[in-house]
PDB file of N, CA and C in Angstrom:
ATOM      1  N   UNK A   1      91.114  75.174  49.682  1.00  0.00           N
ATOM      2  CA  UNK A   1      92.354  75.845  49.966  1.00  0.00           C
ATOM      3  C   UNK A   1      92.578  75.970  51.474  1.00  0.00           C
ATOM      4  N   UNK A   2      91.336  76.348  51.826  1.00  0.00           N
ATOM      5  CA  UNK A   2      91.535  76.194  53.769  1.00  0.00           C
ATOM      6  C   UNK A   2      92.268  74.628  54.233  1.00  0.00           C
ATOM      7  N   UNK A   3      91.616  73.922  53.743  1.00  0.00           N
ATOM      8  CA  UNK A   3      91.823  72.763  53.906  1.00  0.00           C
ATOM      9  C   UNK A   3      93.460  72.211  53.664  1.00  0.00           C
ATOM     10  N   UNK A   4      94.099  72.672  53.165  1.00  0.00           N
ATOM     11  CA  UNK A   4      95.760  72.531  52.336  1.00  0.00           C
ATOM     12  C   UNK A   4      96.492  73.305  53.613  1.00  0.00           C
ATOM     13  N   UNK A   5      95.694  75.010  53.738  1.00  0.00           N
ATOM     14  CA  UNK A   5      96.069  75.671  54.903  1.00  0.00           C
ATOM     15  C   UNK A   5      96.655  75.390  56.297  1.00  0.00           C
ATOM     16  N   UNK A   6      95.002  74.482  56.359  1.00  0.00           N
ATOM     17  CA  UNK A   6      95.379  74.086  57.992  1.00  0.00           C
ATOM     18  C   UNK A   6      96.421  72.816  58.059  1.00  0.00           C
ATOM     19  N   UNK A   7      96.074  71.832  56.986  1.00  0.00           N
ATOM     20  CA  UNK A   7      97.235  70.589  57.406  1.00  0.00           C
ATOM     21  C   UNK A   7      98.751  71.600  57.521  1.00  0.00           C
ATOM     22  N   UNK A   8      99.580  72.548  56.462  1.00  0.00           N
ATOM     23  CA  UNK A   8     100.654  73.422  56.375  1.00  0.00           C
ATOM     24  C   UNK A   8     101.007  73.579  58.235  1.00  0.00           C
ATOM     25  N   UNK A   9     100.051  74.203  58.518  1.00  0.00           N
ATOM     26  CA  UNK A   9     100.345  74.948  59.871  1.00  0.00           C
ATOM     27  C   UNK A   9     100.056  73.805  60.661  1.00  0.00           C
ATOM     28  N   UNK A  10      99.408  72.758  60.324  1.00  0.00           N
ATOM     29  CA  UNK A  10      99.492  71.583  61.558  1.00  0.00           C
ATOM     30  C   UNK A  10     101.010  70.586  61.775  1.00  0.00           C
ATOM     31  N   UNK A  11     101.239  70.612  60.164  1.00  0.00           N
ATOM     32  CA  UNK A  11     102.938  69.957  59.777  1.00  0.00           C
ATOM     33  C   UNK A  11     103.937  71.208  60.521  1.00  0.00           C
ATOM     34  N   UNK A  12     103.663  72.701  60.528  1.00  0.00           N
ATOM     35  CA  UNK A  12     104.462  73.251  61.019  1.00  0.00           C
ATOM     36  C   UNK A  12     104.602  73.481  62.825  1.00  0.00           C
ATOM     37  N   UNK A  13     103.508  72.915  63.391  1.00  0.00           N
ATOM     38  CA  UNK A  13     103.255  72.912  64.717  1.00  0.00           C
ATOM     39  C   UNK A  13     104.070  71.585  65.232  1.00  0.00           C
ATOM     40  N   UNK A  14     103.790  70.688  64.541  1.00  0.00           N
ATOM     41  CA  UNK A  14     104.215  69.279  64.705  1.00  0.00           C
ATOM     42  C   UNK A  14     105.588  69.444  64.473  1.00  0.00           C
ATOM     43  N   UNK A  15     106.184  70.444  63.506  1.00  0.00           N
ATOM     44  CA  UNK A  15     107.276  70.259  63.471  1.00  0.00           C
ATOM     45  C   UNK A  15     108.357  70.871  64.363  1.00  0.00           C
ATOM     46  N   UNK A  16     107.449  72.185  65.372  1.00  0.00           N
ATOM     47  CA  UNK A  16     107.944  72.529  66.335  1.00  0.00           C
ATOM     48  C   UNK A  16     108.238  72.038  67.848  1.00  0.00           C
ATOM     49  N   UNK A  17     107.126  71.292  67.902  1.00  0.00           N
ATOM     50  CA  UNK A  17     106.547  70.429  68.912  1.00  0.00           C
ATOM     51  C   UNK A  17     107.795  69.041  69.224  1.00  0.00           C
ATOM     52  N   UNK A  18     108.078  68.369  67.616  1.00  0.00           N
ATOM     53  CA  UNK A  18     109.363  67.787  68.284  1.00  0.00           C
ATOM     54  C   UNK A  18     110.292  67.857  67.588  1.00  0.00           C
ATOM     55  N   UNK A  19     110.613  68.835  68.247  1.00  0.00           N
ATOM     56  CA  UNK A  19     112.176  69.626  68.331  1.00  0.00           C
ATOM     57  C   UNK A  19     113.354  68.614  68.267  1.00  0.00           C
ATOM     58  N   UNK A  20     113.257  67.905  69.407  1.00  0.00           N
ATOM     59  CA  UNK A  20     114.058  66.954  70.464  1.00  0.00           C
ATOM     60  C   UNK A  20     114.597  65.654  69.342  1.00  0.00           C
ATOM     61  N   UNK A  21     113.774  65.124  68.534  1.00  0.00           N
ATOM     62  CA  UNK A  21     113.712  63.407  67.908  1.00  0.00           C
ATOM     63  C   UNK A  21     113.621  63.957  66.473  1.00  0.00           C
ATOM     64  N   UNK A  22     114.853  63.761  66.223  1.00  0.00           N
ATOM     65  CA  UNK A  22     115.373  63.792  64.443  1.00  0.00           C
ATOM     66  C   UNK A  22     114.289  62.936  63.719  1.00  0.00           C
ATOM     67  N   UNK A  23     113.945  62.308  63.567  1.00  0.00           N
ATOM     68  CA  UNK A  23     113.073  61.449  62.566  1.00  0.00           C
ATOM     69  C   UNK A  23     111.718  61.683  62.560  1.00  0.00           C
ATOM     70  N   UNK A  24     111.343  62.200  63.772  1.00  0.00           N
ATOM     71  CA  UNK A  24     109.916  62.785  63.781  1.00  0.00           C
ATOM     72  C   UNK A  24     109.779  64.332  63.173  1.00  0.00           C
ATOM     73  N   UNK A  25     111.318  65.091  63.318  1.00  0.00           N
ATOM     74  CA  UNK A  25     111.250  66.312  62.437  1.00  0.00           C
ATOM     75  C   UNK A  25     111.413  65.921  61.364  1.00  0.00           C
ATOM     76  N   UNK A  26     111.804  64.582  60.778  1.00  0.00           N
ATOM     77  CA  UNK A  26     112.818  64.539  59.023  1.00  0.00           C
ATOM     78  C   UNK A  26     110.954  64.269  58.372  1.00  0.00           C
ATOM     79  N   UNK A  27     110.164  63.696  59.462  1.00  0.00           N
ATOM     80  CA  UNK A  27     108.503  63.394  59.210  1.00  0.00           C
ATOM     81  C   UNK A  27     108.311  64.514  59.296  1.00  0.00           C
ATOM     82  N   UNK A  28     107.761  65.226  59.717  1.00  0.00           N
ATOM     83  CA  UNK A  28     107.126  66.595  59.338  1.00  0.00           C
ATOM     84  C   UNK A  28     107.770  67.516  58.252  1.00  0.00           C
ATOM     85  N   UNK A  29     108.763  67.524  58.387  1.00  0.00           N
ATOM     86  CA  UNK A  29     109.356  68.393  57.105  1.00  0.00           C
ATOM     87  C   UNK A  29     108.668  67.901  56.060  1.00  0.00           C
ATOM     88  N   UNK A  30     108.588  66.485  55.492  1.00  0.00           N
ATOM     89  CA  UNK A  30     108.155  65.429  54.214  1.00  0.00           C
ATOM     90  C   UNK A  30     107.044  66.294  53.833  1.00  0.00           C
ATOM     91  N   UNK A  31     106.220  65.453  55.585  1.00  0.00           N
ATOM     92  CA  UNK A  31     104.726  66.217  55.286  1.00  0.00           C
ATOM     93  C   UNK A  31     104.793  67.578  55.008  1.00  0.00           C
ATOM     94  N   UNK A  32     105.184  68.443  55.026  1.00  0.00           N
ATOM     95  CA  UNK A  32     105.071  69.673  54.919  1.00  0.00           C
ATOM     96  C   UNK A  32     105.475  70.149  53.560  1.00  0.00           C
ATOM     97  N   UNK A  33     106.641  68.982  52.786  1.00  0.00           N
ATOM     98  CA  UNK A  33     106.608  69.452  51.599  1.00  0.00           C
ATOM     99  C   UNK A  33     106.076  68.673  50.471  1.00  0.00           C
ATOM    100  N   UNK A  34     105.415  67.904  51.171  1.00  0.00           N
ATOM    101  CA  UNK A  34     103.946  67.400  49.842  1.00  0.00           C
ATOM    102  C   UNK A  34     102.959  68.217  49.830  1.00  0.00           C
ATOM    103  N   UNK A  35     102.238  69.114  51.388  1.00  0.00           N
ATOM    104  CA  UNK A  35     101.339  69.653  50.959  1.00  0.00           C
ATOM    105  C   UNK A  35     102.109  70.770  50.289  1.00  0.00           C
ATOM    106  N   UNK A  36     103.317  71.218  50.275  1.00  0.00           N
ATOM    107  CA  UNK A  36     103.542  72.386  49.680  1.00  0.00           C
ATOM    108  C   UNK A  36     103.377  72.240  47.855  1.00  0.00           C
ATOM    109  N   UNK A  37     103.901  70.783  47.691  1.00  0.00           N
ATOM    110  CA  UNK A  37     103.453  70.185  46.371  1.00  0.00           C
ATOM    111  C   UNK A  37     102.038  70.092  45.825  1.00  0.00           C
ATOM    112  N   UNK A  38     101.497  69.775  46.949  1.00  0.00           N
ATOM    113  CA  UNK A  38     100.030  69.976  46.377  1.00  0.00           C
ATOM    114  C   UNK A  38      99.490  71.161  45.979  1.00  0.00           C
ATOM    115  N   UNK A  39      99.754  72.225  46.897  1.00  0.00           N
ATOM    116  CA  UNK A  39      99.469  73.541  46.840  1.00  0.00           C
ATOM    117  C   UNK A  39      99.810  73.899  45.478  1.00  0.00           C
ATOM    118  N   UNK A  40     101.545  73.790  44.861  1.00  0.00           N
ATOM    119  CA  UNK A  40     102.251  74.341  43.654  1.00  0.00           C
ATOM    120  C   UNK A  40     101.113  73.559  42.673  1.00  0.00           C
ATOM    121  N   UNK A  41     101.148  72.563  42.362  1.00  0.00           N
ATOM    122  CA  UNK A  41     100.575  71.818  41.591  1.00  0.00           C
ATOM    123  C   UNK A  41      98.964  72.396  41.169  1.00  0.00           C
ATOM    124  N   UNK A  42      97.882  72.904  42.248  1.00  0.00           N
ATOM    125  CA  UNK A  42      96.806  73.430  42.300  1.00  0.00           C
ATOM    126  C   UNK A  42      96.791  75.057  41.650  1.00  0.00           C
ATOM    127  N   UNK A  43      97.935  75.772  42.073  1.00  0.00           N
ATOM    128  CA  UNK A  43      98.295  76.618  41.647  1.00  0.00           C
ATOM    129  C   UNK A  43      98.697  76.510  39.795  1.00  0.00           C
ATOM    130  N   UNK A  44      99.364  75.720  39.790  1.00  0.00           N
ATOM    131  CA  UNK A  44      99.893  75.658  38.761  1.00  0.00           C
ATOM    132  C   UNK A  44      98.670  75.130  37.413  1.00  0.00           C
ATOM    133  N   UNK A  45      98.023  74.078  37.910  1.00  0.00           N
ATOM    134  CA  UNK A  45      96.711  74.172  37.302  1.00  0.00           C
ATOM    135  C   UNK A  45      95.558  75.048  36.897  1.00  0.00           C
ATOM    136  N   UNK A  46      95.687  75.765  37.892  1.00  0.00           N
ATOM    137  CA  UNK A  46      94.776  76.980  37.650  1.00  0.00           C
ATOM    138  C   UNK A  46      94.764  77.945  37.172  1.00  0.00           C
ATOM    139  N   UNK A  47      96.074  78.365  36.431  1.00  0.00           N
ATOM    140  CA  UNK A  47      96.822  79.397  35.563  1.00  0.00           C
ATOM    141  C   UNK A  47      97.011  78.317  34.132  1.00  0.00           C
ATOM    142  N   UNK A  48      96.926  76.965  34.138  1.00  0.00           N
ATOM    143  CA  UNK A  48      97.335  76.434  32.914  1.00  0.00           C
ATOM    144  C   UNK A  48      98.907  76.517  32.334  1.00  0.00           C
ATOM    145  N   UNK A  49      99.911  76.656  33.497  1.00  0.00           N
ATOM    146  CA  UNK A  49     100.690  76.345  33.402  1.00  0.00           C
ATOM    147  C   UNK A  49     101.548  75.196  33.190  1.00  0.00           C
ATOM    148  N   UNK A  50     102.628  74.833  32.769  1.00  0.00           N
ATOM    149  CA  UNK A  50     103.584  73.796  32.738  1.00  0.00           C
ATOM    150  C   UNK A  50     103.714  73.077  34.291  1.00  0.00           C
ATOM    151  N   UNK A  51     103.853  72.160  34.183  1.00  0.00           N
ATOM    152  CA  UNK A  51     104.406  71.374  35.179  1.00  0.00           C
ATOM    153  C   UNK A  51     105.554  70.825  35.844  1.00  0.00           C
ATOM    154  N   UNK A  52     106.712  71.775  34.841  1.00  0.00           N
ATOM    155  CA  UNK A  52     107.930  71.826  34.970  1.00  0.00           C
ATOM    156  C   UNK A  52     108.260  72.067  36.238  1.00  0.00           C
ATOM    157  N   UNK A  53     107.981  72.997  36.727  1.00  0.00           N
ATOM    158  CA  UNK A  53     108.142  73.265  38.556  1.00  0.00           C
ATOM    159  C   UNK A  53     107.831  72.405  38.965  1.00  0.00           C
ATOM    160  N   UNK A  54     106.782  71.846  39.203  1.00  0.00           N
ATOM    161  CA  UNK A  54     106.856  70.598  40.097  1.00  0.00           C
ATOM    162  C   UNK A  54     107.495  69.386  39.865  1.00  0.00           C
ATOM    163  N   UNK A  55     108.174  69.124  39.021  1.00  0.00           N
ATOM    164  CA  UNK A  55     108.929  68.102  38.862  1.00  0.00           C
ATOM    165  C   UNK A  55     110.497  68.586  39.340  1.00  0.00           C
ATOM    166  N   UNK A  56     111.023  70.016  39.657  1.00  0.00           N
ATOM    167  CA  UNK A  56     111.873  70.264  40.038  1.00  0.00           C
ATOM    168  C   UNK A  56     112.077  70.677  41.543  1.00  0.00           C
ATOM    169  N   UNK A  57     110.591  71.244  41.799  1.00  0.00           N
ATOM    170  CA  UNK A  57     110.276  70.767  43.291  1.00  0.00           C
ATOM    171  C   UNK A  57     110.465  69.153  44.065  1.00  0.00           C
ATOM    172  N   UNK A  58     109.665  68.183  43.242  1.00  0.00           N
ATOM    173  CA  UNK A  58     109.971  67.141  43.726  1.00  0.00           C
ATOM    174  C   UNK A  58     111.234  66.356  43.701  1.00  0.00           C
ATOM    175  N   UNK A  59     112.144  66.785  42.811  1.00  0.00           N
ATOM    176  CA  UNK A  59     113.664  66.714  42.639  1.00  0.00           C
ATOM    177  C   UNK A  59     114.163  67.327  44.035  1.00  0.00           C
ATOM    178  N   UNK A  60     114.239  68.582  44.286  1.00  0.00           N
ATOM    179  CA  UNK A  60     114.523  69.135  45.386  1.00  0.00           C
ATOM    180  C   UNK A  60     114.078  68.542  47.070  1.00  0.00           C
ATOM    181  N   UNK A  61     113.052  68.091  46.713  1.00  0.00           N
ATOM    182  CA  UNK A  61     112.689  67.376  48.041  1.00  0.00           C
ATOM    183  C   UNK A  61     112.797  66.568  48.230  1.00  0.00           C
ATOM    184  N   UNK A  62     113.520  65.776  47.131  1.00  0.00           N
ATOM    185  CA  UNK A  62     113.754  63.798  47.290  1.00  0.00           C
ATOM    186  C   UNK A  62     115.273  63.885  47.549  1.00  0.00           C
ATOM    187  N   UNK A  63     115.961  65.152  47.525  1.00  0.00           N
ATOM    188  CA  UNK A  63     117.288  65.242  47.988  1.00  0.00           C
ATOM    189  C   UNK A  63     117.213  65.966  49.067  1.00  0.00           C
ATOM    190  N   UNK A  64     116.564  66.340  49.724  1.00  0.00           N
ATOM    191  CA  UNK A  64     116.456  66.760  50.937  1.00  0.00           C
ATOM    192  C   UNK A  64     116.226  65.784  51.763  1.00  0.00           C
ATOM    193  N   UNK A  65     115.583  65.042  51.598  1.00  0.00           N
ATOM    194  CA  UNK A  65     114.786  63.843  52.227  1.00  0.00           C
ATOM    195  C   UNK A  65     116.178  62.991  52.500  1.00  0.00           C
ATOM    196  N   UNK A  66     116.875  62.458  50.974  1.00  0.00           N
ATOM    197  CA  UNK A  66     117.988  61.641  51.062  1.00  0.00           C
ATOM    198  C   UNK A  66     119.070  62.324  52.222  1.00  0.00           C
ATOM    199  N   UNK A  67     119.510  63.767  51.895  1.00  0.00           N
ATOM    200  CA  UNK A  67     120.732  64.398  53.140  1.00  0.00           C
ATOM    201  C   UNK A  67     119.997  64.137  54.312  1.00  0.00           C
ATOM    202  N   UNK A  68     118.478  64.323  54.836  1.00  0.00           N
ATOM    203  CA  UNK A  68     118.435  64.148  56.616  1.00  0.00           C
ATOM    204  C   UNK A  68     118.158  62.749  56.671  1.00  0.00           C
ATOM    205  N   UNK A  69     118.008  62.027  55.775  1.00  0.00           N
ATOM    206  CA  UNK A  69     117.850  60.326  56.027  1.00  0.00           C
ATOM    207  C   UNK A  69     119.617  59.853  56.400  1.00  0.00           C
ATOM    208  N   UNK A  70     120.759  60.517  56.042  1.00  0.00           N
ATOM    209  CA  UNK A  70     122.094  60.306  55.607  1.00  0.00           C
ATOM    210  C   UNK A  70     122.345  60.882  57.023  1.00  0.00           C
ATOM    211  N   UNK A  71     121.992  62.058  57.115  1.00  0.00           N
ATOM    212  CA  UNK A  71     122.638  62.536  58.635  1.00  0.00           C
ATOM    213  C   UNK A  71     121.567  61.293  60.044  1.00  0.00           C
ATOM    214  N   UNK A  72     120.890  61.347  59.972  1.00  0.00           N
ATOM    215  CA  UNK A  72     120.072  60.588  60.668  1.00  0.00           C
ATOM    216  C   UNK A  72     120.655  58.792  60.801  1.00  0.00           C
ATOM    217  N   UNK A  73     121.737  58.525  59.990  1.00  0.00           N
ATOM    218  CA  UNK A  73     122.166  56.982  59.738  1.00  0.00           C
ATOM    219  C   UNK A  73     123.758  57.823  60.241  1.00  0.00           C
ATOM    220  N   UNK A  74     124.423  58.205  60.013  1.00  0.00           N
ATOM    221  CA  UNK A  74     125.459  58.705  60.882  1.00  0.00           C
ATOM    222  C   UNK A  74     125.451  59.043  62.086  1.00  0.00           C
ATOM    223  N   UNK A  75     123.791  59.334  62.442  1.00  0.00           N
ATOM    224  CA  UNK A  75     123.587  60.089  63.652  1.00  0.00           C
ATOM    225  C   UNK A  75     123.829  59.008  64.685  1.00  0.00           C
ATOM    226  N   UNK A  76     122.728  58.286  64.296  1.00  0.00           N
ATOM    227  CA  UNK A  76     122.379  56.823  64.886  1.00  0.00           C
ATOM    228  C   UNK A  76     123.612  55.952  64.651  1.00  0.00           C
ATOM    229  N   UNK A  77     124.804  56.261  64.201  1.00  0.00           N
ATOM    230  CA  UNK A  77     125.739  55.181  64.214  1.00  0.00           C
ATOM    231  C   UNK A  77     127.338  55.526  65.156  1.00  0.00           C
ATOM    232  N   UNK A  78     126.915  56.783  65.088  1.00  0.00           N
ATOM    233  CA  UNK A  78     127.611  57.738  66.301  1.00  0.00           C
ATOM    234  C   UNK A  78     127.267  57.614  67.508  1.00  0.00           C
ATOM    235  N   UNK A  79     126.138  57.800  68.073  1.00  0.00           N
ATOM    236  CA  UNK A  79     125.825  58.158  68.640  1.00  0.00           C
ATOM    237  C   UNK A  79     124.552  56.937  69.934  1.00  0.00           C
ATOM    238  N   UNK A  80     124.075  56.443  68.904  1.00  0.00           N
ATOM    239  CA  UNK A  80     123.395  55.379  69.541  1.00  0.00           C
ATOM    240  C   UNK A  80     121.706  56.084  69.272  1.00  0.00           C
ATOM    241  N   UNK A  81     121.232  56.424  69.040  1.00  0.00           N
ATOM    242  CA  UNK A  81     119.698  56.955  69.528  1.00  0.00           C
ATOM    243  C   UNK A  81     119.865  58.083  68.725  1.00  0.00           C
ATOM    244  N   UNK A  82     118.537  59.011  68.158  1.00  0.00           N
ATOM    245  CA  UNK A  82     118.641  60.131  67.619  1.00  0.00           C
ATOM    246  C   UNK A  82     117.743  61.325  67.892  1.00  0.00           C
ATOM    247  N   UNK A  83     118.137  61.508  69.489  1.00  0.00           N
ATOM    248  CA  UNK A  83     117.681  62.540  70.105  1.00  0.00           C
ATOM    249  C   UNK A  83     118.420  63.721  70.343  1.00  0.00           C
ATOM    250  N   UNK A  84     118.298  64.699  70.152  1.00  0.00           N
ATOM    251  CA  UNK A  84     119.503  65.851  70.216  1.00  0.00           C
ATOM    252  C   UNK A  84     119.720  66.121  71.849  1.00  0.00           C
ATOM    253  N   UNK A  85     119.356  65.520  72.552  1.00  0.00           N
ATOM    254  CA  UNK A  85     120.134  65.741  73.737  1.00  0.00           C
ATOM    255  C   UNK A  85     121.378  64.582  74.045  1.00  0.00           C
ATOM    256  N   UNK A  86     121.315  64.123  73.393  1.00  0.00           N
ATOM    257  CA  UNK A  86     122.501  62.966  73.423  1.00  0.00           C
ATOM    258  C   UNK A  86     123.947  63.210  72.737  1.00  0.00           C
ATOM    259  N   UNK A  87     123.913  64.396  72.669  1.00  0.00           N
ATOM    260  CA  UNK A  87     125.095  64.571  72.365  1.00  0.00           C
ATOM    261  C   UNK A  87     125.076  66.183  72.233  1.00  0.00           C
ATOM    262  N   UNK A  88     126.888  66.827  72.338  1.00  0.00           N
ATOM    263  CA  UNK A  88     126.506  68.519  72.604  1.00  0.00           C
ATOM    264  C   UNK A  88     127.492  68.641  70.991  1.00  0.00           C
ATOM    265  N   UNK A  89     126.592  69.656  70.814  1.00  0.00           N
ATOM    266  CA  UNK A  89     126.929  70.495  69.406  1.00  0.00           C
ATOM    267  C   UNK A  89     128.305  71.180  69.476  1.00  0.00           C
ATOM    268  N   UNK A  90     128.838  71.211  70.594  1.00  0.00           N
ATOM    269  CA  UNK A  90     130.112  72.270  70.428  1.00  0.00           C
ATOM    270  C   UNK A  90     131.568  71.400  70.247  1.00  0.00           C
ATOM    271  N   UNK A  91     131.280  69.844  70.626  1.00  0.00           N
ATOM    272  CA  UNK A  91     132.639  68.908  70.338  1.00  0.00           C
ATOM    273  C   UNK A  91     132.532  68.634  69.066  1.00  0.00           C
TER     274      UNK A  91
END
């Protein structure tokens, strides 16, 4: 369980760290919600529960994945590059 722990908070460091480059955050988010899958899944085993949640978890995160893959192909087609300093949020 330590082990699930530390990758969580290493995906969440990483995911602070770059702020700046859309695709390296749309990567850490991923990572961050497989181990969260792993975690549910371990959990969910260990009570002898259904597995229904995690199949609606992974529903939820394969459409998450699809909207910042979608903004990230608009981004880059706007814009040229997909760094958030390349353009200002208020136009």
């Amino acid at each position: 369980m330590f082990f699930f722990s530390l990758l969580y908070f290493m995906g969440l460091l990483s995911f602070c760290l770059k702020r700046k480059h859309l695709l390296l955050m749309l990567l850490s988010l991923e990572f961050i919600m497989i181990i969260m899958y792993f975690l549910l899944m371990i959990y969910l085993s260990y009570f002898n529960f259904e597995f229904y949640m995690g199949m609606i978890f992974l529903t939820m995160s394969v459409c998450e994945g699809a909207l910042g893959l979608s903004i990230l192909v608009s981004l880059i087609r706007t814009h040229g590059n997909d760094y958030f300093s390349s353009f200002n949020i208020l136009w």
